[in-house]
Protein backbone atom coordinates (compact mmCIF):
# COMPACT_ATOMS: atom_id res chain seq x y z
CA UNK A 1 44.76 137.81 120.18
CA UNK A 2 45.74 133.88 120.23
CA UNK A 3 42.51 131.65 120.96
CA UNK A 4 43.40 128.44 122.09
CA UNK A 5 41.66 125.48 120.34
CA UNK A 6 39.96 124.52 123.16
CA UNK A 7 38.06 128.36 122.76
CA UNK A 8 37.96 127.66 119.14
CA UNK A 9 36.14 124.69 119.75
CA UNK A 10 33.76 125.98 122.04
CA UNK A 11 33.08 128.90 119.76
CA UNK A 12 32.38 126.60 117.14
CA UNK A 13 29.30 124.26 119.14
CA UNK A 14 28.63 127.79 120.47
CA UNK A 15 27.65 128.92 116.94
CA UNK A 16 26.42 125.63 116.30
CA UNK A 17 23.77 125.10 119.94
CA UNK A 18 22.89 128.75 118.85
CA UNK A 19 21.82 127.93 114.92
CA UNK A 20 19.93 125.02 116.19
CA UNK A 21 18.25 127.05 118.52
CA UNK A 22 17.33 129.53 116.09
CA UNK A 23 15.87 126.82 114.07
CA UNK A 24 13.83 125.73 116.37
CA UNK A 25 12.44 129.47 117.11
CA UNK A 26 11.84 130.17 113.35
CA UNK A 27 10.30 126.81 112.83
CA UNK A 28 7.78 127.67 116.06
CA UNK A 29 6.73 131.01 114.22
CA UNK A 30 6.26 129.11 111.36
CA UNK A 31 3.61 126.94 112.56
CA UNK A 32 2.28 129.54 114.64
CA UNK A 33 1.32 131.00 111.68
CA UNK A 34 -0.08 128.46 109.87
CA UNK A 35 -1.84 127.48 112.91
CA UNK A 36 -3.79 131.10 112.90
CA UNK A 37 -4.43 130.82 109.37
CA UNK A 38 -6.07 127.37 110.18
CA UNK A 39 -8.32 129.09 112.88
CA UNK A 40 -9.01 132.06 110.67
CA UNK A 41 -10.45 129.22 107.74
CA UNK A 42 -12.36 127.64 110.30
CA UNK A 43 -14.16 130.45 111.56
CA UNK A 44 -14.77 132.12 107.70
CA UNK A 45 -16.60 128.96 107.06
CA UNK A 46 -18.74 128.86 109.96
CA UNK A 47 -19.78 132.41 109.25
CA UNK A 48 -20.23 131.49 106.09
CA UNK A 49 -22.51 128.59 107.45
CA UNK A 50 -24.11 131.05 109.56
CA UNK A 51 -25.38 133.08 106.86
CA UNK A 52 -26.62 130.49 104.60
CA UNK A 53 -28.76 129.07 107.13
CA UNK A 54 -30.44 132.53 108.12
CA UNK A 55 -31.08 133.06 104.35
CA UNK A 56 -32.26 129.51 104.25
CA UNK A 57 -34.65 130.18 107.37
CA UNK A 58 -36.08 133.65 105.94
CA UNK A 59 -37.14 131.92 102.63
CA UNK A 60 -38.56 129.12 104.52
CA UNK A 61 -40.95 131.59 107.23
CA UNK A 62 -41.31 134.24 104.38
CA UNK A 63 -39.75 136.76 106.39
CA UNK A 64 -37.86 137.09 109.97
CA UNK A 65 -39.39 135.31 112.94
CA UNK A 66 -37.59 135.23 116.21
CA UNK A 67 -39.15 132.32 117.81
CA UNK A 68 -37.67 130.25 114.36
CA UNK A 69 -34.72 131.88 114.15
CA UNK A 70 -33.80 131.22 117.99
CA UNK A 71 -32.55 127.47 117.66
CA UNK A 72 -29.92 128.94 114.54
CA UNK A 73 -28.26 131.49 116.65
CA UNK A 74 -27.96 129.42 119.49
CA UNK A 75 -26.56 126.59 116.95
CA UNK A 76 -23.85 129.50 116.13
CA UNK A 77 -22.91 130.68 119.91
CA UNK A 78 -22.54 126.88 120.56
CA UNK A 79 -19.83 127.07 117.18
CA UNK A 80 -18.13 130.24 118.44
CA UNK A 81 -20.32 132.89 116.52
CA UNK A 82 -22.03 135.78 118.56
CA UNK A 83 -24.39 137.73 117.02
CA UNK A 84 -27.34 140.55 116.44
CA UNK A 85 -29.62 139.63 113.66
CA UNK A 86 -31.34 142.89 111.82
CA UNK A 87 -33.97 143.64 109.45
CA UNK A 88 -33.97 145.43 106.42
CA UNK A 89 -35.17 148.51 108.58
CA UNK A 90 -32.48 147.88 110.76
CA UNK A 91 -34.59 146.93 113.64
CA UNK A 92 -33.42 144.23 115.78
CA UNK A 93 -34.86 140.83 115.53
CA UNK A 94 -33.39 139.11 117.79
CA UNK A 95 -29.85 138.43 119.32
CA UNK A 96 -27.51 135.51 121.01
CA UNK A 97 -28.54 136.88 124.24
CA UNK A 98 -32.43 136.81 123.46
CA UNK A 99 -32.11 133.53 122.04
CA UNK A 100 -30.22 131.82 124.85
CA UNK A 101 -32.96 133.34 127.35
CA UNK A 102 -35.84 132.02 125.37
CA UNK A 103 -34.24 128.41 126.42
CA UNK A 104 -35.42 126.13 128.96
CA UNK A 105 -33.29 126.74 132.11
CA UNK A 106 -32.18 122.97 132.06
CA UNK A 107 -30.99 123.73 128.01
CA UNK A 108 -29.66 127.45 129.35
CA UNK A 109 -27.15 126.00 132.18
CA UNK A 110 -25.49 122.94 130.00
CA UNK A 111 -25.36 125.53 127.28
CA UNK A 112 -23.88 127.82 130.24
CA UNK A 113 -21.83 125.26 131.18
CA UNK A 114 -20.28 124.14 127.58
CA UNK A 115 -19.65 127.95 127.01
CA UNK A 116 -17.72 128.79 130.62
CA UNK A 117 -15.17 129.79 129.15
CA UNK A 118 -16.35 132.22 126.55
CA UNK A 119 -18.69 134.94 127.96
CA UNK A 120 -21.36 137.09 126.19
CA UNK A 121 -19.94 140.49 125.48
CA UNK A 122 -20.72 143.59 126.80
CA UNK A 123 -23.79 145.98 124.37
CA UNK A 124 -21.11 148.64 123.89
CA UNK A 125 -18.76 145.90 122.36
CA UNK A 126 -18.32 146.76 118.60
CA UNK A 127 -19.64 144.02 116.10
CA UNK A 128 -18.94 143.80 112.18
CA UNK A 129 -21.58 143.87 110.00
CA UNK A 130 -22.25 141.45 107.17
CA UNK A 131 -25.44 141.53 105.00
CA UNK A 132 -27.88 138.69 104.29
CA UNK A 133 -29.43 138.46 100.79
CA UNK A 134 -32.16 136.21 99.08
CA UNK A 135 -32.44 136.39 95.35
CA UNK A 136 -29.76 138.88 94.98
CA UNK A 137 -31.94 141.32 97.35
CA UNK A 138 -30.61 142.40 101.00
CA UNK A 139 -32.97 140.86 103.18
CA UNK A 140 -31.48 142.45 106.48
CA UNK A 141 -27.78 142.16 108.10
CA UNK A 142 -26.41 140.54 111.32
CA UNK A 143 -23.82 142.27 113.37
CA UNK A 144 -21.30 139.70 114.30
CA UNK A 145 -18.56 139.20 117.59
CA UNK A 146 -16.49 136.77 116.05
CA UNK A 147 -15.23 134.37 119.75
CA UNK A 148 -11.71 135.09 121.02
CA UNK A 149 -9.82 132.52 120.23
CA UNK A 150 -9.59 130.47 123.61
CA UNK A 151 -8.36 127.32 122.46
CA UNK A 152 -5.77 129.15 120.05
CA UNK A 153 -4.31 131.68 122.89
CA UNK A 154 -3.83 128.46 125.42
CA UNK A 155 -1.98 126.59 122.07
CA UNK A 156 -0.23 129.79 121.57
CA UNK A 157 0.77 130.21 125.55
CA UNK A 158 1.64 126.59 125.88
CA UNK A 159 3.90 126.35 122.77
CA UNK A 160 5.95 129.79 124.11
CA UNK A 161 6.16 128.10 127.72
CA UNK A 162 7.44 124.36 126.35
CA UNK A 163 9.81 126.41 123.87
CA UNK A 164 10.68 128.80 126.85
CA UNK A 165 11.92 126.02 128.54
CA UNK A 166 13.05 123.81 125.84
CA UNK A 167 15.53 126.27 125.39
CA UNK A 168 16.49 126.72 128.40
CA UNK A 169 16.58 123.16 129.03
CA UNK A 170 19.13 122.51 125.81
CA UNK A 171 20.88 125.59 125.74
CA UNK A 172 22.30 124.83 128.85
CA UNK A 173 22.84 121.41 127.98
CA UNK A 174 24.49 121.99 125.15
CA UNK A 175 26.60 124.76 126.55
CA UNK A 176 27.91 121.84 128.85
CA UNK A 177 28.25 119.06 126.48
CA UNK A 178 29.97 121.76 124.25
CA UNK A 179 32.68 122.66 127.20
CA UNK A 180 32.82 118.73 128.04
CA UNK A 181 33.53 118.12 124.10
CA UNK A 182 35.85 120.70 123.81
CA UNK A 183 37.83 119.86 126.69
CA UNK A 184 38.10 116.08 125.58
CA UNK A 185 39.10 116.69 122.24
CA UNK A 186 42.08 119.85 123.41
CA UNK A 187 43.08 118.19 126.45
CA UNK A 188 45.40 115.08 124.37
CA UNK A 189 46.22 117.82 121.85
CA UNK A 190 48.10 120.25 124.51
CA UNK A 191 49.31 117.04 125.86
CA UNK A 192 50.66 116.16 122.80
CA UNK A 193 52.00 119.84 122.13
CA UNK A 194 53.73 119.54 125.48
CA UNK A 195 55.02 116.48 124.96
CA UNK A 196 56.59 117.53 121.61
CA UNK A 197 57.61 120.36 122.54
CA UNK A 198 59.58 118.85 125.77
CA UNK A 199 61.02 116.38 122.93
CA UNK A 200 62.13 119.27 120.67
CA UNK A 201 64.02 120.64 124.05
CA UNK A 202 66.07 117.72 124.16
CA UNK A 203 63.88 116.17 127.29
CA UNK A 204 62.44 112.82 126.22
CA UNK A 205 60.72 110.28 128.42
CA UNK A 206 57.62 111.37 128.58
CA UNK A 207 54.74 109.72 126.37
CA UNK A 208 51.24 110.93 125.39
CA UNK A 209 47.90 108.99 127.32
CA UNK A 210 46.28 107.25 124.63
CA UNK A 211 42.30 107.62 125.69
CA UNK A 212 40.65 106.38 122.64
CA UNK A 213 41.09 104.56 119.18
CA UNK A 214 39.83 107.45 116.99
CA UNK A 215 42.24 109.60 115.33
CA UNK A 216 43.37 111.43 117.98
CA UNK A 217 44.33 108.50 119.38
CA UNK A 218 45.78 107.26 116.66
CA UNK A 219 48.16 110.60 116.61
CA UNK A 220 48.79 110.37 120.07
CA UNK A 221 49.85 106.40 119.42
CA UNK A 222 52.11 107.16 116.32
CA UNK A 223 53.75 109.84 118.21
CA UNK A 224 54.69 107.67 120.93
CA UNK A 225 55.99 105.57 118.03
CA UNK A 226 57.98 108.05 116.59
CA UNK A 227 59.24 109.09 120.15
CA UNK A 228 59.93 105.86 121.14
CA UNK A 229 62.26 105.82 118.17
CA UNK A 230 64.14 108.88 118.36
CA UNK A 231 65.22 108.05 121.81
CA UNK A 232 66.21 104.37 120.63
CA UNK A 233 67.88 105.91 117.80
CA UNK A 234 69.38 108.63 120.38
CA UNK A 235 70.67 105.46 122.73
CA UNK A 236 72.00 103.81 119.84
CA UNK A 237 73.73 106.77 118.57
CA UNK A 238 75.38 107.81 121.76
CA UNK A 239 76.07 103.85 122.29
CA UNK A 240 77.70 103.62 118.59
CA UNK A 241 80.18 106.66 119.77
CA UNK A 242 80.81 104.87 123.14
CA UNK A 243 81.48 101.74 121.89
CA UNK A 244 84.05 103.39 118.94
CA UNK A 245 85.76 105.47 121.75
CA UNK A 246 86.23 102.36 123.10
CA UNK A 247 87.30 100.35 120.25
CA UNK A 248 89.51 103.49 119.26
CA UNK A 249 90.98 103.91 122.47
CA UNK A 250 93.32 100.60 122.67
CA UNK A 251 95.26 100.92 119.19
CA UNK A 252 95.24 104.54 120.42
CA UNK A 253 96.69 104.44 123.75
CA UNK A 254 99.14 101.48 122.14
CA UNK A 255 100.26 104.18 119.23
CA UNK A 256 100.84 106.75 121.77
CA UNK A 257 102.78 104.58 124.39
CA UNK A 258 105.29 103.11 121.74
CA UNK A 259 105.88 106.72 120.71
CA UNK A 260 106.70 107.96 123.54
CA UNK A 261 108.83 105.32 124.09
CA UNK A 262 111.00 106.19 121.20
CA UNK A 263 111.08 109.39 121.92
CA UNK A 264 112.32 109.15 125.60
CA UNK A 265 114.73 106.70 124.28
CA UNK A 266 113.04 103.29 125.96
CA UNK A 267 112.63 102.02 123.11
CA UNK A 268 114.41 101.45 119.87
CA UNK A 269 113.28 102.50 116.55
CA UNK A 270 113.13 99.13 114.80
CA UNK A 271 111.73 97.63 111.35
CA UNK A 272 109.52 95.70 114.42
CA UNK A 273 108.76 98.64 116.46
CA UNK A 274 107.64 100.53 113.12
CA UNK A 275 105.46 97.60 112.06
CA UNK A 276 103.83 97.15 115.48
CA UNK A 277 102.43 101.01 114.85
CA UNK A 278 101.53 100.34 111.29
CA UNK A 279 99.19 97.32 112.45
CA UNK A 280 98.18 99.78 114.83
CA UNK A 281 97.13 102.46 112.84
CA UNK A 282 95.55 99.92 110.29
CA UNK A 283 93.56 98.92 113.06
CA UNK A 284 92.25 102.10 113.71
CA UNK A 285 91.42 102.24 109.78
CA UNK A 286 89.34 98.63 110.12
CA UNK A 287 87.01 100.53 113.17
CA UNK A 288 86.75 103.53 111.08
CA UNK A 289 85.56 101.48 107.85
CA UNK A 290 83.12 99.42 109.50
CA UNK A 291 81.70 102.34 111.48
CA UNK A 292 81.19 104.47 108.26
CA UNK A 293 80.03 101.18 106.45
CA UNK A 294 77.47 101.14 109.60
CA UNK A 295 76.60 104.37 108.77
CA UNK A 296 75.93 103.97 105.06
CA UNK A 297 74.08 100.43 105.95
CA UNK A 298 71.62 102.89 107.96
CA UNK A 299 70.84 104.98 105.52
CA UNK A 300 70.92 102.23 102.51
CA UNK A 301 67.27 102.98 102.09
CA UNK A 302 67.55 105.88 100.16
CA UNK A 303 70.06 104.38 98.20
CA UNK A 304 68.53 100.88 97.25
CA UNK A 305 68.53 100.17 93.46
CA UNK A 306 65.81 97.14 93.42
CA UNK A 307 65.12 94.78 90.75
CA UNK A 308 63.80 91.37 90.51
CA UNK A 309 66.34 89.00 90.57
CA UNK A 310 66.50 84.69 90.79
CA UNK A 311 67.94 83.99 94.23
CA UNK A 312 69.66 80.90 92.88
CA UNK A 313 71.89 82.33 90.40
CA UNK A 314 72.89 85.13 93.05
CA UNK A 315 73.90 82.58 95.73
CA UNK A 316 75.73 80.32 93.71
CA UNK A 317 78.11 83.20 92.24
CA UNK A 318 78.46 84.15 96.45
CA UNK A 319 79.47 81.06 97.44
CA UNK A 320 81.72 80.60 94.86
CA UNK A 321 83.80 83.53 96.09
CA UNK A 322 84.09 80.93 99.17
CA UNK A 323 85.02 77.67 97.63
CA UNK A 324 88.91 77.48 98.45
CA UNK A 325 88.29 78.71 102.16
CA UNK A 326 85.44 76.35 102.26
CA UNK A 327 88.06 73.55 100.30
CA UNK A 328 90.93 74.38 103.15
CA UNK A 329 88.33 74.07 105.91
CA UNK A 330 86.55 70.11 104.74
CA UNK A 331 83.46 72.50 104.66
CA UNK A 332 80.18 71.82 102.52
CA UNK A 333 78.56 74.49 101.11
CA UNK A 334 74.99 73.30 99.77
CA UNK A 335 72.02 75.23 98.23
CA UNK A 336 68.18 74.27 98.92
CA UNK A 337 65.02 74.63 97.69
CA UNK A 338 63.29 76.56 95.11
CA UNK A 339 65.70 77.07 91.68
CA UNK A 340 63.25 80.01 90.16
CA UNK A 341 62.87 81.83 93.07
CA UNK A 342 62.43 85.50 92.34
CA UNK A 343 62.83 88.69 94.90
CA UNK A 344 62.57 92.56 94.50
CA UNK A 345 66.25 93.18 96.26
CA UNK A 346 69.28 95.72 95.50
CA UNK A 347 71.96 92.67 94.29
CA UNK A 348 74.90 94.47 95.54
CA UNK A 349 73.44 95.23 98.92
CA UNK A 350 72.11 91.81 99.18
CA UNK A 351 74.92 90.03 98.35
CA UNK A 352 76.98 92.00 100.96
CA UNK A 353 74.36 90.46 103.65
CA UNK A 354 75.07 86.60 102.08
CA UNK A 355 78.46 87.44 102.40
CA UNK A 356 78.71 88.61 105.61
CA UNK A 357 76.39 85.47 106.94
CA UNK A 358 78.72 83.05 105.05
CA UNK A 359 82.05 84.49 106.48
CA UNK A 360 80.44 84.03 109.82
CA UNK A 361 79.17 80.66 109.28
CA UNK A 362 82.91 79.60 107.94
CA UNK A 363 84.36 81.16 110.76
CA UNK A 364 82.67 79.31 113.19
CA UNK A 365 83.42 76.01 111.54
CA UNK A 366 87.23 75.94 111.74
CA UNK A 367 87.09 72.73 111.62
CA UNK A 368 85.03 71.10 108.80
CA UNK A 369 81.01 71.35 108.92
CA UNK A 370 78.37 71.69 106.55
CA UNK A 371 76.42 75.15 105.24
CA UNK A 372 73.19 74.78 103.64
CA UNK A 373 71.42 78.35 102.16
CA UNK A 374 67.99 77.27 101.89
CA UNK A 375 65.70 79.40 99.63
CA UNK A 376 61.59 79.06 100.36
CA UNK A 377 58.74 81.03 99.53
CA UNK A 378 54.59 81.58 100.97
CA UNK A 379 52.06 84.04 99.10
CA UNK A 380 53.59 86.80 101.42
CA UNK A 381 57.53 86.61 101.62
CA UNK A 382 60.60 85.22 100.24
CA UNK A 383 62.84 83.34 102.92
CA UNK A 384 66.61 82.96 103.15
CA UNK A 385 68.25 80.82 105.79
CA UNK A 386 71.85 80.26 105.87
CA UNK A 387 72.54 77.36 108.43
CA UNK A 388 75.60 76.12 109.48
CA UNK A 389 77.03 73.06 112.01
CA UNK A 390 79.46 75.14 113.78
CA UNK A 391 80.26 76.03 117.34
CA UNK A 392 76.98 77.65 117.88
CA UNK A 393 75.91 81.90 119.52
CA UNK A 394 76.23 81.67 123.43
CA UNK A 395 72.57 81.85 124.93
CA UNK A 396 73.64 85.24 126.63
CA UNK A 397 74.72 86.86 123.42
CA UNK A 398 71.88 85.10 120.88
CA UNK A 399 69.36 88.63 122.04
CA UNK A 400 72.46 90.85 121.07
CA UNK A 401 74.08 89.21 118.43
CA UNK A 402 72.26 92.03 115.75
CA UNK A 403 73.42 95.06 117.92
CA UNK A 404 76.54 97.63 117.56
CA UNK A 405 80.05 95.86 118.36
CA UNK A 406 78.15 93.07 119.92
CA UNK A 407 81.41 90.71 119.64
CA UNK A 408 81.28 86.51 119.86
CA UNK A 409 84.12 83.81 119.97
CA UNK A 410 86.09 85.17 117.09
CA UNK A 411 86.54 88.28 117.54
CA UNK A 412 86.07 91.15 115.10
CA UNK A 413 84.40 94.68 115.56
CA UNK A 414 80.92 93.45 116.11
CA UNK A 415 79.50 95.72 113.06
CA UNK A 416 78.85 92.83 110.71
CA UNK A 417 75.59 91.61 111.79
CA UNK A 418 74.38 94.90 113.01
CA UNK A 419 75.32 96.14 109.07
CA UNK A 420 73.67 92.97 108.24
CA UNK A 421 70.33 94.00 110.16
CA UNK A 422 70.20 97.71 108.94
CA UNK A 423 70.57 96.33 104.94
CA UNK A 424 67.79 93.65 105.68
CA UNK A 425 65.72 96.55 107.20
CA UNK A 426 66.06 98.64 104.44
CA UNK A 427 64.98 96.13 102.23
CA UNK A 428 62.03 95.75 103.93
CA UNK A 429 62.38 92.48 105.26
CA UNK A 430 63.47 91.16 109.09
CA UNK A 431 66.14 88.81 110.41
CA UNK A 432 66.28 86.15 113.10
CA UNK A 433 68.45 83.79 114.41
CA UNK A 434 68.65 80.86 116.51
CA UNK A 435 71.38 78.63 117.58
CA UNK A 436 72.54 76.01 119.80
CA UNK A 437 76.39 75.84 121.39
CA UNK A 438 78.26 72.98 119.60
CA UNK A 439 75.20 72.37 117.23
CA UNK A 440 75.12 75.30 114.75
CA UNK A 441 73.59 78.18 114.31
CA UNK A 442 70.64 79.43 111.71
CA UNK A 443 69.79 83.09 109.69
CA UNK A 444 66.42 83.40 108.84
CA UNK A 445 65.90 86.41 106.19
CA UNK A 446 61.99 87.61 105.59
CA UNK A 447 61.46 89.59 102.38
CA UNK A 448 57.92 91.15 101.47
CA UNK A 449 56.01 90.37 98.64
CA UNK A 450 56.96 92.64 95.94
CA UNK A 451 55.52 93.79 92.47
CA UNK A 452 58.32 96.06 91.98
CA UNK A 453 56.32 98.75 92.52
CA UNK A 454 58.38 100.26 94.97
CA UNK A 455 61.66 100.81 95.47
């Protein structure tokens, strides 16, 4: 049989409530115990009291007198000790009742009055015996009612009532705090399992209620992060094979058309009519490459080969690669800033995302400009910007510029930037832009800190 974890839980406080209880009944006994123990010293000694003030009072009269022995046994009724005093001929001298009579009545009702509570027993009661000795000779014996322990039976009663009801009391409290507790902590788990298990089932949309900061909280946050991701990375997926069916579907349809053409006999099979298809098909090659070099960009994190490497050196051989187009177009290609700059970056991957920002930056300055790659760095990051004077990023486009076959002014498939992104990412580092129409625009790379202790 399954238990839930909610049952689990409230097995566990169950087990819990119930050893605490336990505890509580054990330690009770305990001091019980050493509370009758207490009472039982207490009375030993006044016996013991008892006795060595008889003794005492029979070597001071030279034998047993009742009228001097009266005062000691009502001094030992008023400390809890009833008793028959004998003599060695085992003849009664005089008892607690005989004493207390021989009292003024004023002395017999405070005594009366003190003592309420604790009544002379009846003749037939049995009495223990205990001898009395002077010199090491028995001098008579006293038969003794030891009190019953009022004061000890209303402790006793009183501690079984207030643990009675203590336990009553928090048993049942913690029987509900238990159910409360276990209710609280379950109740964002099975959400959670829901949840996941909805998301497993293909039905996303539906997030966990974050209720606290602790770490089921936490869980419940980083699986609405991790949700929140697979159905971005679900959007963009099913966007990526929209916008490639689309991309695919003009050469495609083109292709197709032309054939048919020819082979109804519309139109003619020419060198030009042959080389119309070819750029066609090549077309449909270019969308195929940059979609699988998307693909590889996205998973470039498993495939980075970092090192530290000086930024300046890097850029310089990339721009180089540029300096005739740059030469055709009256462009200026400058580098800024700091000439020992060091990052932890993969230098192939890298200088594919230089590239890429360059050919963009060029391509937006068909006529002449200037493009400066500055290169700064603070405690935390290394920064790259690549800024250029050209014809600017519309303001509608600037949000979309990083995103799958997000096309601008010149054309293209839209996958360099969003290639450009995904290598960035992997690296660890972010990218911004900003721009202004007819002003230029500006790349801002962020790289981490790194010791090259990860790769």
């Amino acid at each position: 049989m399954r238990f839930s974890l909610q049952r689990k839980l409230l097995v566990l406080l169950g087990l819990v409530t119930l050893i605490a209880l336990s505890s509580s009944i054990l330690l009770r006994n305990f001091v019980i115990r050493d509370f009758k123990a207490f009472g039982e010293g207490r009375m030993l000694d006044r016996l013991y009291q008892v006795q060595a003030v008889l003794e005492g009072r029979y070597e001071q009269a030279g034998g047993w007198k009742p009228e001097q022995v009266a005062d000691d046994l009502v001094w030992a009724w008023l400390s809890g000790i009833e008793l028959r005093l004998y003599d060695t001929n085992n003849h009664l001298v005089l008892d607690t009742r005989q004493a207390l009579a021989s009292l003024p009545p004023i002395m017999q009702q405070r005594i009366a009055a003190s003592t309420s509570r604790r009544p002379l027993t009846p003749e037939s009661a049995e009495f223990q015996t205990y001898p009395l000795f002077r010199k090491g000779e028995e001098i008579g014996h006293i038969d003794l009612q030891l009190p019953k322990p009022v004061h000890e039976t209303f402790f006793i009663r009183s501690s079984n009532q207030f643990l009675i009801y203590s336990l009553l009391g928090l048993g049942l409290t913690a029987v509900i705090l238990s159910v409360l507790a276990s209710r609280r902590i379950s109740r964002p788990l099975q959400e959670l399992t829901t949840v996941a298990e909805g998301l497993a089932g293909g039905v996303p949309g539906h997030r966990v209620q974050v209720q606290s900061d602790d770490e089921i909280g936490r869980l419940a946050s980083t699986f609405n992060r991790m949700a929140d991701r697979l159905e971005a990375q679900e959007q963009l997926r099913k966007q990526l094979v929209s916008n490639a069916a689309h991309e695919l579907r003009t050469p495609l349809m083109v292709i197709r058309g032309e054939l048919e053409g020819m082979m109804d006999g519309l139109l003619p099979v020419t060198p030009e009519a042959l080389q119309s298809l070819h750029d066609e098909a090549s077309r449909l090659t270019t969308i195929l490459d940059g979609v699988d070099e998307l693909t590889r960009a996205q998973t470039a994190a498993l495939q980075l080969h970092c090192q530290h490497v000086t930024l300046l050196p890097l850029m310089q051989g990339i721009v180089s690669r540029f300096e005739r187009t740059a030469q055709e177009q009256q462009i200026r290609i400058l580098i800024r800033g700091d000439q020992d700059l060091i990052a932890w970056i993969d230098p192939d991957r890298f200088t594919q995302i230089i590239t890429n920002l360059i050919s963009n930056a060029l391509k937006a300055m068909p006529n002449g400009g200037r493009l400066e790659i500055h290169l700064s760095a603070t405690p935390q990051a290394r920064h790259i910007e690549v800024v250029d004077t050209g014809t600017g990023i519309p303001e509608e486009l600037l949000p979309h510029v990083f995103e799958r076959f997000a096309k601008g002014k010149t054309g293209g498939l839209g996958l360099g930037l969003a290639i450009v992104n995904e290598l960035v990412t992997a690296h660890g580092g972010s990218i911004s832009v900003s721009s202004e129409p007819d002003k230029g625009t500006c790349f801002r790379i962020e790289l981490p800190e790194n010791d090259g202790g990860t790769t």
